[in-house]
Protein backbone atom coordinates (compact mmCIF):
# COMPACT_ATOMS: atom_id res chain seq x y z
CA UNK A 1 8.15 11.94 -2.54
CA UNK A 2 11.63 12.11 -4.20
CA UNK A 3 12.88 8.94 -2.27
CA UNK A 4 10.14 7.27 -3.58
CA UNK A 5 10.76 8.32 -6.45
CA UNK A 6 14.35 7.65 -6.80
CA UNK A 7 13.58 4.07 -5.59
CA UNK A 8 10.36 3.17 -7.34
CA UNK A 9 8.58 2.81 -4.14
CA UNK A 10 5.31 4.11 -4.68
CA UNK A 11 2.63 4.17 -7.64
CA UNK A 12 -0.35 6.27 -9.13
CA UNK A 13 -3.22 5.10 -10.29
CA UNK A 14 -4.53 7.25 -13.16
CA UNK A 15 -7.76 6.56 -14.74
CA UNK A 16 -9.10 9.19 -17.82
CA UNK A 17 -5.76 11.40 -17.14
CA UNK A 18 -6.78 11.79 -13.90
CA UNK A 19 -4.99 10.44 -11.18
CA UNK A 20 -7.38 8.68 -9.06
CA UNK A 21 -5.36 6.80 -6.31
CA UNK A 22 -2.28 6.49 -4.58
CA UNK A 23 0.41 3.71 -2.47
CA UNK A 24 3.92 3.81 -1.56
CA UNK A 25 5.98 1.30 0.25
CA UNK A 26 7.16 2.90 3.61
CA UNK A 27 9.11 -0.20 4.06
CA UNK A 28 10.75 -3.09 1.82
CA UNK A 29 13.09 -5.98 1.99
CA UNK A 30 14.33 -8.64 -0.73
CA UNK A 31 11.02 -10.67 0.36
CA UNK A 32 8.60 -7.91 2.25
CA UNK A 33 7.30 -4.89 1.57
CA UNK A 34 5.25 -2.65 3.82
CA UNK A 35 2.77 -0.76 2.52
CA UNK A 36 1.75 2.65 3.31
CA UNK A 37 0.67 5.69 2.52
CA UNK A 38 -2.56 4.50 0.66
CA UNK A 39 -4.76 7.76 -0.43
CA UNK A 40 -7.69 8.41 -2.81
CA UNK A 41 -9.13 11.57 -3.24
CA UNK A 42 -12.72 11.69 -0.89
CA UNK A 43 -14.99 12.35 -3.76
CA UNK A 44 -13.37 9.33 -5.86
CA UNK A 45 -13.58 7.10 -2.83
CA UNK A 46 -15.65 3.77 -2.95
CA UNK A 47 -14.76 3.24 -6.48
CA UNK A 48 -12.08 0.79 -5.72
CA UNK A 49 -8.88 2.98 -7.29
CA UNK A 50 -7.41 1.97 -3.73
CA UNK A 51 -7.63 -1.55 -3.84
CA UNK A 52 -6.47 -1.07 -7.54
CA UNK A 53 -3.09 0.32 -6.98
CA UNK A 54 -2.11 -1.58 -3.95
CA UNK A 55 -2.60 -4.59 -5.69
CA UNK A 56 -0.85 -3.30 -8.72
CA UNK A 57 1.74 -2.56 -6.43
CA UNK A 58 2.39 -6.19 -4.97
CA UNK A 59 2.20 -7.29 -8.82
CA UNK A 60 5.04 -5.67 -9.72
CA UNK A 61 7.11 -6.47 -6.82
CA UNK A 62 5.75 -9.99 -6.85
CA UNK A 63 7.89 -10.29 -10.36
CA UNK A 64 10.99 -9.31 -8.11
CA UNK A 65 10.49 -12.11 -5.93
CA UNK A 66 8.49 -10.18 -2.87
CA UNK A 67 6.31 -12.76 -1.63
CA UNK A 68 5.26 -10.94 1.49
CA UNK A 69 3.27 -7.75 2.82
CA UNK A 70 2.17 -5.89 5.48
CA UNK A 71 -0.03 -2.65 6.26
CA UNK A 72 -2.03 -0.94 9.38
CA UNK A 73 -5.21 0.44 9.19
CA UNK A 74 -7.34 1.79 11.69
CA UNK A 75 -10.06 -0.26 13.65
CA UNK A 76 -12.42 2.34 12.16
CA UNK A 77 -11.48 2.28 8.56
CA UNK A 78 -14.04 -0.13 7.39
CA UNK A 79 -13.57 0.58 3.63
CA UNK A 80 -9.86 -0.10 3.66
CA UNK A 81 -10.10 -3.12 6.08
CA UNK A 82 -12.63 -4.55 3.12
CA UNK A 83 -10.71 -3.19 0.32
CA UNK A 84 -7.65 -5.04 2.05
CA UNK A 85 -9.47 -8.01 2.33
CA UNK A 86 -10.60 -8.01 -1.07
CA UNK A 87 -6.98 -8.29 -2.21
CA UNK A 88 -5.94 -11.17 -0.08
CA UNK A 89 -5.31 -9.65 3.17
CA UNK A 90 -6.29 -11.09 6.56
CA UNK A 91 -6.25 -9.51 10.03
CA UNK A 92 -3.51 -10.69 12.30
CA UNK A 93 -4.98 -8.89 15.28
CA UNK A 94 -4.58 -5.09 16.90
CA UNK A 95 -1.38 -5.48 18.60
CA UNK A 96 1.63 -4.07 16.93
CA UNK A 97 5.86 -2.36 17.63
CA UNK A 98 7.56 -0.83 14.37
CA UNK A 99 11.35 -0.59 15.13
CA UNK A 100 13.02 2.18 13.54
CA UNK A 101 16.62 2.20 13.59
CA UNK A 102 18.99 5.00 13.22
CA UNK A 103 21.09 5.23 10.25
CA UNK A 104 24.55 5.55 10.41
């Protein structure tokens, strides 16, 4: 949480003073972000907070020239796979590698 912090990676939505959803970038570029780390609380699920903040999300970075983004989601996760799509994402199939490299 405090790197996300100290880089502005990652936003709340808050709705009524409560917050309601979360996102976070576990990954950005000058053109690409990643996103991850999506969460809404269960009971305030299907309300759309999620699709909400991501997209709030890629707004802001959109005005820093990000043009790009990428996320995972499981097979089984129906609501996010439609919340996803609602927002202008597309599947690109199931196949994925993440390369992590060490820092110096």
């Amino acid at each position: 949480m405090e790197a996300h912090q100290a880089t502005a990676n990652h936003w709340v939505l808050v709705a009524e003073d409560q917050p309601v959803a979360y996102s976070a970038f576990s990954g950005r570029l000058p053109d690409v972000v990643q996103i991850g780390g999506v969460w809404t609380p269960p009971e305030l699920r299907g309300k759309g907070y999620a699709k909400c903040v991501v997209a709030g999300s890629l707004l802001e970075v959109r005005s820093q020239g990000v043009h790009r983004a990428i996320l995972f989601t499981s097979p089984e996760n129906l609501a996010a796979q439609a919340a996803y799509r609602g927002i202008g994402f597309h599947p690109t199939g199931e196949k994925f590698g993440l390369v992590l490299f060490k820092q110096d």
